[in-house]
Protein backbone atom coordinates (compact mmCIF):
# COMPACT_ATOMS: atom_id res chain seq x y z
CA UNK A 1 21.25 -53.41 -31.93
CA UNK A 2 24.06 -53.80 -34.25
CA UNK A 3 25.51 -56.39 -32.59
CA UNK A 4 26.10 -54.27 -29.19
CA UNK A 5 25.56 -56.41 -26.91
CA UNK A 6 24.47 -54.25 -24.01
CA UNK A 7 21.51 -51.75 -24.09
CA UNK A 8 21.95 -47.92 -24.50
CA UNK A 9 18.28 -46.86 -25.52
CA UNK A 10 15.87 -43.53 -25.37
CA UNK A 11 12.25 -43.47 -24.45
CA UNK A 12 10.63 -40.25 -25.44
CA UNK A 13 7.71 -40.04 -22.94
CA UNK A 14 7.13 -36.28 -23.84
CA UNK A 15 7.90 -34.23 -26.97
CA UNK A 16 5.50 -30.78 -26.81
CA UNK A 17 6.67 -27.40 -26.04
CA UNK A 18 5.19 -25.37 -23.04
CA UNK A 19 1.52 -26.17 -23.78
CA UNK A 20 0.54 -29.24 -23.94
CA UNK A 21 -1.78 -30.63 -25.92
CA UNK A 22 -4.53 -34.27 -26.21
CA UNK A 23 -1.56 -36.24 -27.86
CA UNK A 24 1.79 -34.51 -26.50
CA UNK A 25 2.98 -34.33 -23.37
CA UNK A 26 5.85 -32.11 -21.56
CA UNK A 27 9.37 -32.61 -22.08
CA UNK A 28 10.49 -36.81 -20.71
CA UNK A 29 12.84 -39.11 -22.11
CA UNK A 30 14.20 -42.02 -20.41
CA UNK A 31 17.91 -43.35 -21.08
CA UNK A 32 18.68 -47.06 -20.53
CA UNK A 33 23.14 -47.19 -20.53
CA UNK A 34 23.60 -50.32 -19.78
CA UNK A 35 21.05 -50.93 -17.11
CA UNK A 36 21.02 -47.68 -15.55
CA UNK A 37 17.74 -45.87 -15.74
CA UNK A 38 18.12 -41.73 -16.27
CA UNK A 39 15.34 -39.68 -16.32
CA UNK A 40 15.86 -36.87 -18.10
CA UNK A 41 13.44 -33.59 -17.27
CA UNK A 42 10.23 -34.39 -15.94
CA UNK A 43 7.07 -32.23 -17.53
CA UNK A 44 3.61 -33.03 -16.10
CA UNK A 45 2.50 -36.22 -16.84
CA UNK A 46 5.44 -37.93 -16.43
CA UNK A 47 4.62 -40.76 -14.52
CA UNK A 48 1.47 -41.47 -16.37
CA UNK A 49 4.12 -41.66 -19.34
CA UNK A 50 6.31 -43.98 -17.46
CA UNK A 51 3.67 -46.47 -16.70
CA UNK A 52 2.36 -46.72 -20.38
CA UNK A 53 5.84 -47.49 -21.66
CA UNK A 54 6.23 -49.58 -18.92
CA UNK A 55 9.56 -47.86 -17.56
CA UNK A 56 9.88 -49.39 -13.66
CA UNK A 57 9.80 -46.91 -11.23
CA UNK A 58 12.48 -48.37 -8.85
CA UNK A 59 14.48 -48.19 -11.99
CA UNK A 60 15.36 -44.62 -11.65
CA UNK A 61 17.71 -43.18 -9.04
CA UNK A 62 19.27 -40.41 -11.27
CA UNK A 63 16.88 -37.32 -12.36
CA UNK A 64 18.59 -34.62 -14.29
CA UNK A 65 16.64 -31.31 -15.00
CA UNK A 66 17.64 -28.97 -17.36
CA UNK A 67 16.19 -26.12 -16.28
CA UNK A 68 13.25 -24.79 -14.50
CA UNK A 69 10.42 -23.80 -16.47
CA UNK A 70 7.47 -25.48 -15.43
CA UNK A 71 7.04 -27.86 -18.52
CA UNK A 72 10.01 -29.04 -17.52
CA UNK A 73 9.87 -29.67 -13.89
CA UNK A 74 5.65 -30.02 -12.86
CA UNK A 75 5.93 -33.81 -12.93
CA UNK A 76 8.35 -33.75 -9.93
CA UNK A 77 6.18 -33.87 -7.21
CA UNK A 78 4.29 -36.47 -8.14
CA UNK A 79 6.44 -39.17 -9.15
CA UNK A 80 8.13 -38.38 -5.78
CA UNK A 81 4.57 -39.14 -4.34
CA UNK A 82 4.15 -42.37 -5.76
CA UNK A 83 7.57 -43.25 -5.10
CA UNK A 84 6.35 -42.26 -1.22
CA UNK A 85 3.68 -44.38 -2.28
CA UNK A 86 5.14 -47.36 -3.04
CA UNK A 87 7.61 -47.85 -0.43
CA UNK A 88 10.71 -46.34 -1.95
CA UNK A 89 14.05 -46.77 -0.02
CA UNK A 90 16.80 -45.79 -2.41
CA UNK A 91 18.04 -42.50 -2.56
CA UNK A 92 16.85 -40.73 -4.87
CA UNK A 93 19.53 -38.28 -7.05
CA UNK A 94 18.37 -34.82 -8.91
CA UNK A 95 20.39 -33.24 -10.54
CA UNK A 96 19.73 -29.47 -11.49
CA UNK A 97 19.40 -25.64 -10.66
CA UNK A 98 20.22 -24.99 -7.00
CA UNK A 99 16.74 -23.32 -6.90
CA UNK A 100 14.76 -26.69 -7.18
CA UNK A 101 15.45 -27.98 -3.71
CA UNK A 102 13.58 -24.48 -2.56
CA UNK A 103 10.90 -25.40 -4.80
CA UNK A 104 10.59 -29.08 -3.64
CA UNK A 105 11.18 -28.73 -0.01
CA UNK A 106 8.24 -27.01 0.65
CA UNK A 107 5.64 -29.13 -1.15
CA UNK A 108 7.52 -32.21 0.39
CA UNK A 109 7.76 -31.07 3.84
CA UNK A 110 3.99 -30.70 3.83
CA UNK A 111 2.98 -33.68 2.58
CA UNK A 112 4.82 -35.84 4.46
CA UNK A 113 6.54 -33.72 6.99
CA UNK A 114 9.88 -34.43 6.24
CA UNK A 115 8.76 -38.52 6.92
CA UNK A 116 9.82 -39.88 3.27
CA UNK A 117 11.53 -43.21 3.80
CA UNK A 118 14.07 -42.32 1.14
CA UNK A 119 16.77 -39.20 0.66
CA UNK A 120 16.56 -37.03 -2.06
CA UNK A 121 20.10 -35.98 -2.62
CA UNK A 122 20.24 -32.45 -5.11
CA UNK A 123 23.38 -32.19 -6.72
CA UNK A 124 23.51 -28.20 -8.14
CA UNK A 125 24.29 -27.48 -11.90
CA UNK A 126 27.41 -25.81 -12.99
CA UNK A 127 25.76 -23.45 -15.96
CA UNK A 128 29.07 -21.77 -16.55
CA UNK A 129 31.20 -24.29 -18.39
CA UNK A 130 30.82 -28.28 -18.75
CA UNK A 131 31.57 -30.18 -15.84
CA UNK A 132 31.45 -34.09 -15.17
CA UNK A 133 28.44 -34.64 -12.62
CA UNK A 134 27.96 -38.73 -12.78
CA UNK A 135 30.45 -41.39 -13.18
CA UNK A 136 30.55 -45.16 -12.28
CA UNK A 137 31.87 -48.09 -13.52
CA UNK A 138 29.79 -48.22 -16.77
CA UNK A 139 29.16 -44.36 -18.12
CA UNK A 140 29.62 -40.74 -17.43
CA UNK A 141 27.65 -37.82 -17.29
CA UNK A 142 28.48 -34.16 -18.14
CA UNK A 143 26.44 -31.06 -18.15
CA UNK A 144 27.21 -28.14 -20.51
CA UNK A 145 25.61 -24.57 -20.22
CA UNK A 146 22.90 -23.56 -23.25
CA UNK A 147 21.17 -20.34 -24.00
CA UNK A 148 17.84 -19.90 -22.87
CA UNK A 149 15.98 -16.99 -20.97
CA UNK A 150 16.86 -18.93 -17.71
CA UNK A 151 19.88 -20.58 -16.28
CA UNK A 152 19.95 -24.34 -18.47
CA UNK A 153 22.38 -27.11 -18.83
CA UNK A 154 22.12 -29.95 -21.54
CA UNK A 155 23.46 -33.51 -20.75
CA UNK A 156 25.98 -35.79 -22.63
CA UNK A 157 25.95 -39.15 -21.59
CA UNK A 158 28.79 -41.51 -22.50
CA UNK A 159 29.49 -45.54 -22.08
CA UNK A 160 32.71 -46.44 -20.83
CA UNK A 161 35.40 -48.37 -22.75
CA UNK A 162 34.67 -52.03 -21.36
CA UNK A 163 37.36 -54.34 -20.62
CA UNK A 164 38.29 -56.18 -23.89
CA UNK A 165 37.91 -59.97 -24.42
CA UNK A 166 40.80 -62.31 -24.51
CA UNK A 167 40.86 -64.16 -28.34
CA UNK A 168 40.83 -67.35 -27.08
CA UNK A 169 43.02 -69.06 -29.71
CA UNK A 170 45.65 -66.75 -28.09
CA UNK A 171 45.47 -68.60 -24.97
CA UNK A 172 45.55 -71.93 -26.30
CA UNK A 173 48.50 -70.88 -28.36
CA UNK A 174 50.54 -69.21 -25.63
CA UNK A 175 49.14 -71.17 -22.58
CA UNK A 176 48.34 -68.10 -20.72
CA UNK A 177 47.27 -69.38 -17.16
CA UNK A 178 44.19 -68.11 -15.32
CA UNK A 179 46.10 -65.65 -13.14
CA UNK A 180 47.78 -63.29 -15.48
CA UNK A 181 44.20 -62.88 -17.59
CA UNK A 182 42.56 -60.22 -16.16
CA UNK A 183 45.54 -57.93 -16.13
CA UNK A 184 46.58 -59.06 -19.53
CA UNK A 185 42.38 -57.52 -20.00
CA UNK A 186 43.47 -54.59 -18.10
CA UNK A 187 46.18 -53.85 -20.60
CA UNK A 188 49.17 -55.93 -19.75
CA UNK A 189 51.67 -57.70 -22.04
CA UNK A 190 52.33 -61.83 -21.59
CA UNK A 191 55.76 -63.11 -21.12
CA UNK A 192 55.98 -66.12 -22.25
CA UNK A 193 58.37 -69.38 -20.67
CA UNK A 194 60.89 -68.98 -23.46
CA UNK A 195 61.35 -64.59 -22.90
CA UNK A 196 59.19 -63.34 -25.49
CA UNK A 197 57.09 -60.51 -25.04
CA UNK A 198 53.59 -60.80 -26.60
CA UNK A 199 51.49 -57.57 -26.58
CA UNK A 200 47.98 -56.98 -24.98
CA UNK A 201 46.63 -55.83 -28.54
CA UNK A 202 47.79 -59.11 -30.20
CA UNK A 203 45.86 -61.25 -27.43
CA UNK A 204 42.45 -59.04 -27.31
CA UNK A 205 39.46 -57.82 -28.91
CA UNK A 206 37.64 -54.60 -28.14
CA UNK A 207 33.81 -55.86 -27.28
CA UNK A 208 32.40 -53.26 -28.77
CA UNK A 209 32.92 -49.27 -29.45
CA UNK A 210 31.52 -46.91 -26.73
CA UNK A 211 28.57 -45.16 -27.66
CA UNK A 212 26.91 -41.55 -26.62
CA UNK A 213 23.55 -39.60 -26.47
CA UNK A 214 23.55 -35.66 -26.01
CA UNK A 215 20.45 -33.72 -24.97
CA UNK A 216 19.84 -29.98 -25.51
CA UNK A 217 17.07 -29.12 -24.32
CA UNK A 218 15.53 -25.52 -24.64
CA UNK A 219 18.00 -23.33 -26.13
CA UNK A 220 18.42 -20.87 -28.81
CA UNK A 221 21.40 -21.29 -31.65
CA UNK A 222 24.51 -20.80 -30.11
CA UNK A 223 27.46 -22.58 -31.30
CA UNK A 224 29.07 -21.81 -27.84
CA UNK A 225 27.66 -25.49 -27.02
CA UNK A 226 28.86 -27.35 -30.40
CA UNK A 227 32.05 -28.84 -28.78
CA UNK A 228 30.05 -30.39 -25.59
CA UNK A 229 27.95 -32.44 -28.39
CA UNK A 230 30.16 -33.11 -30.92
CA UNK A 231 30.59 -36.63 -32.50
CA UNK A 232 27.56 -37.99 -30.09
CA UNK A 233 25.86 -40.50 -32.10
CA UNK A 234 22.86 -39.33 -31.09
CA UNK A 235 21.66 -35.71 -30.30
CA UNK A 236 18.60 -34.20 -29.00
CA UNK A 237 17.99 -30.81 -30.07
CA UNK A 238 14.76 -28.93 -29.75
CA UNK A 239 13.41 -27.39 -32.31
CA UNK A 240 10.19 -25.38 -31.31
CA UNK A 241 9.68 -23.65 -34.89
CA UNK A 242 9.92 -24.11 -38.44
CA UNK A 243 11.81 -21.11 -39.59
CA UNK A 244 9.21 -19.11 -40.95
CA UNK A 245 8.67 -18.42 -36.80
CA UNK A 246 12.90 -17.45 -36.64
CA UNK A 247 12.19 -13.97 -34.90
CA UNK A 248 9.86 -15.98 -32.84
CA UNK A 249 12.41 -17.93 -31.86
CA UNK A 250 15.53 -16.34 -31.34
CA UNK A 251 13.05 -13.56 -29.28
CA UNK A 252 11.98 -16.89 -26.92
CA UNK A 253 15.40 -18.30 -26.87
CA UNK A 254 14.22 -20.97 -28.77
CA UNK A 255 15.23 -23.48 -31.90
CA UNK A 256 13.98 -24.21 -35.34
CA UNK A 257 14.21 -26.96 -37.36
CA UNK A 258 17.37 -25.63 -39.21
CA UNK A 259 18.99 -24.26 -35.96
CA UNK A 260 18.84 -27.94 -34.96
CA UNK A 261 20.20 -29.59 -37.77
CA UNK A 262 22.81 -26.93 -38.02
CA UNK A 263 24.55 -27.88 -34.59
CA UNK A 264 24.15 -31.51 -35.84
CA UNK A 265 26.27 -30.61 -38.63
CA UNK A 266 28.68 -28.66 -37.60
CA UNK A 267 29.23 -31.35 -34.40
CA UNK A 268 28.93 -34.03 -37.14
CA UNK A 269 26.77 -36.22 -35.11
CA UNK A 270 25.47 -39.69 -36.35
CA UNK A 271 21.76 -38.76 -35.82
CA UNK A 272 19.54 -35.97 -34.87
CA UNK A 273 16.27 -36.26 -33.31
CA UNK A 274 13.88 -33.44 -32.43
CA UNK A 275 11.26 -32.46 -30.07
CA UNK A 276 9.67 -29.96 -27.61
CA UNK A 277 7.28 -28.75 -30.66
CA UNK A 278 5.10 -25.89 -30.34
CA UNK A 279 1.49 -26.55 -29.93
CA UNK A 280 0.84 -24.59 -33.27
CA UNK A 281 1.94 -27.05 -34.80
CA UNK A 282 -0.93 -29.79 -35.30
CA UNK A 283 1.99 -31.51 -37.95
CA UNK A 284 5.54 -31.43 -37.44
CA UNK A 285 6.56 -32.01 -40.44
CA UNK A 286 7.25 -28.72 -41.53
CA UNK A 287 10.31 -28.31 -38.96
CA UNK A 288 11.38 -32.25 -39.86
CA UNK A 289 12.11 -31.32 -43.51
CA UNK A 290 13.75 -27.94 -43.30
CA UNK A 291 16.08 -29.76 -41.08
CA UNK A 292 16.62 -32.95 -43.46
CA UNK A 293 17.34 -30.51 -45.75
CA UNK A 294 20.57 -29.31 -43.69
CA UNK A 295 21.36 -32.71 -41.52
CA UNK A 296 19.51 -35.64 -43.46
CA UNK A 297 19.83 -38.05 -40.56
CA UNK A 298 17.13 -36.60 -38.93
CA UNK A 299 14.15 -37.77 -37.27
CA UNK A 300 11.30 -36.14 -35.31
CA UNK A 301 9.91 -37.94 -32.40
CA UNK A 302 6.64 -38.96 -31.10
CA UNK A 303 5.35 -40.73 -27.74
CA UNK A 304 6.42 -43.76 -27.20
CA UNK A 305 9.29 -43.94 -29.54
CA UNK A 306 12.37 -46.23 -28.49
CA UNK A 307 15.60 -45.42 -30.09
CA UNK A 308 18.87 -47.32 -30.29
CA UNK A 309 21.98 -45.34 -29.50
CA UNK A 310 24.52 -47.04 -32.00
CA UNK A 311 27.89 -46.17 -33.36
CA UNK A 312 26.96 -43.37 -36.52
CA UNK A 313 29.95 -42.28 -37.81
């Protein structure tokens, strides 16, 4: 992983467009930051998805939902079952449309009459502007509004700067006790015994540079959404058509190939990947090369794929 020495990875569990098909399933993707499991939409079949690429299902306590169209959204239900199932305690955290909860609630309430051992916590989607909806200690989380034929949000999720590492020559040389090191980490300055000043740059090393992972899910080109993406190293974009379907498209409020790699571009991302194909396409390849033509860093995903988020610029 390029010598990061922490994970920030991307399952693709699901990569077809509404319909799916014997080989694609709805949209999925799992993100691993650091060991924090996101689940990111949740077509039918999820779960199914989950246990062939053997992604734990205690793992995941964040669900964000883009939008919802049922592609997007039928494998809610049951992955909540079999969390039900198997003894889940930990809340569990969705965030989307407002409209989901009245969606959920019902199915929930009669299955298990309002009896599930855990809390599902909704957190609504702002789908006017970006706004900041996760943060801890290790990343952050911010939804940005896209252009579809329903209310949608896409995601950017971003590792935190970690505290940098003392060079340990440093120490030796200025005999820097125990007590002043983790604020001389937190960005202090060392005074040494004869009055000098020695700065916190000249005693530490960054660990490693922060990484990031965009998703846009379904949208149609807009460049409205450019600066919520721009310099991620990696970016989702869908791209339902080649371009030889553009009406088709922009009439569906949908992406091609080239729409895709366009936003890459003009965001100057590290790498694009692509998805959420439409089931008339048997090959993708078609949409993959019209957008290598504009954004060569480009890659169009399958089932099962596993890609690094690492520094591309």
């Amino acid at each position: 992983m390029s010598g990061q020495a922490m994970p920030f990875q991307l399952t693709i569990l699901g990569t077809s467009s509404a319909l799916p098909t014997s080989n694609r399933y709805p949209t999925a993707q799992v993100l691993h930051v650091l060991g924090r499991f996101f689940l990111i939409d949740c077509g039918e079949g999820t779960q199914t998805q989950m246990r062939k690429y053997k992604i734990g299902f205690s793992k995941i306590n964040h669900i964000f939902i883009s939008h919802l169209h049922g592609d997007h959204i039928f494998g809610l239900i049951g992955l909540i079952s079999t969390f039900a199932l198997i003894g889940r305690e930990n809340d569990l955290h969705i965030y989307s449309h407002s409209e989901l909860q009245k969606f959920l609630s019902p199915q929930i309430e009669f299955l298990y009459a309002n009896e599930l051992a855990f809390k599902i916590v909704f957190h609504p989607l702002n789908f006017k502007k970006e706004q900041k909806i996760f943060e801890d200690s290790k990343v952050k989380v911010f939804s940005f509004p896209l252009d579809h034929r329903i209310s949608t949000c896409g995601f950017r999720f971003e590792e935190k700067p970690a505290l940098p590492n003392l060079i340990p020559s440093k120490i030796e040389e200025y005999l820097i006790p125990i007590r002043d090191r983790q604020r001389i980490k937190e960005g202090g300055d060392f005074g040494t015994n004869d009055g000098r000043i020695i700065p916190h740059a000249e005693l530490t090393k960054n660990k490693h540079q922060t990484r990031s992972f965009a998703f846009c899910s379904d949208t149609r080109y807009d460049e409205s959404y450019i600066e919520s993406v721009r310099n991620v190293d990696l970016l989702y974009h869908e791209a339902t058509f080649a371009s030889d379907n553009s009406e088709m498209a922009r009439n569906t409020y949908h992406s091609t190939g080239t729409d895709a790699a366009t936003v890459a571009l003009k965001a100057q991302v590290g790498k694009l990947i692509i998805g959420h194909f439409s089931a008339r396409y048997k090959d993708h390849t078609p949409i993959l090369k019209e957008a290598q033509e504009v954004f060569p860093n480009t890659t169009a995903i399958s089932e099962g794929d596993v890609i690094q988020v690492e520094k591309g610029h």
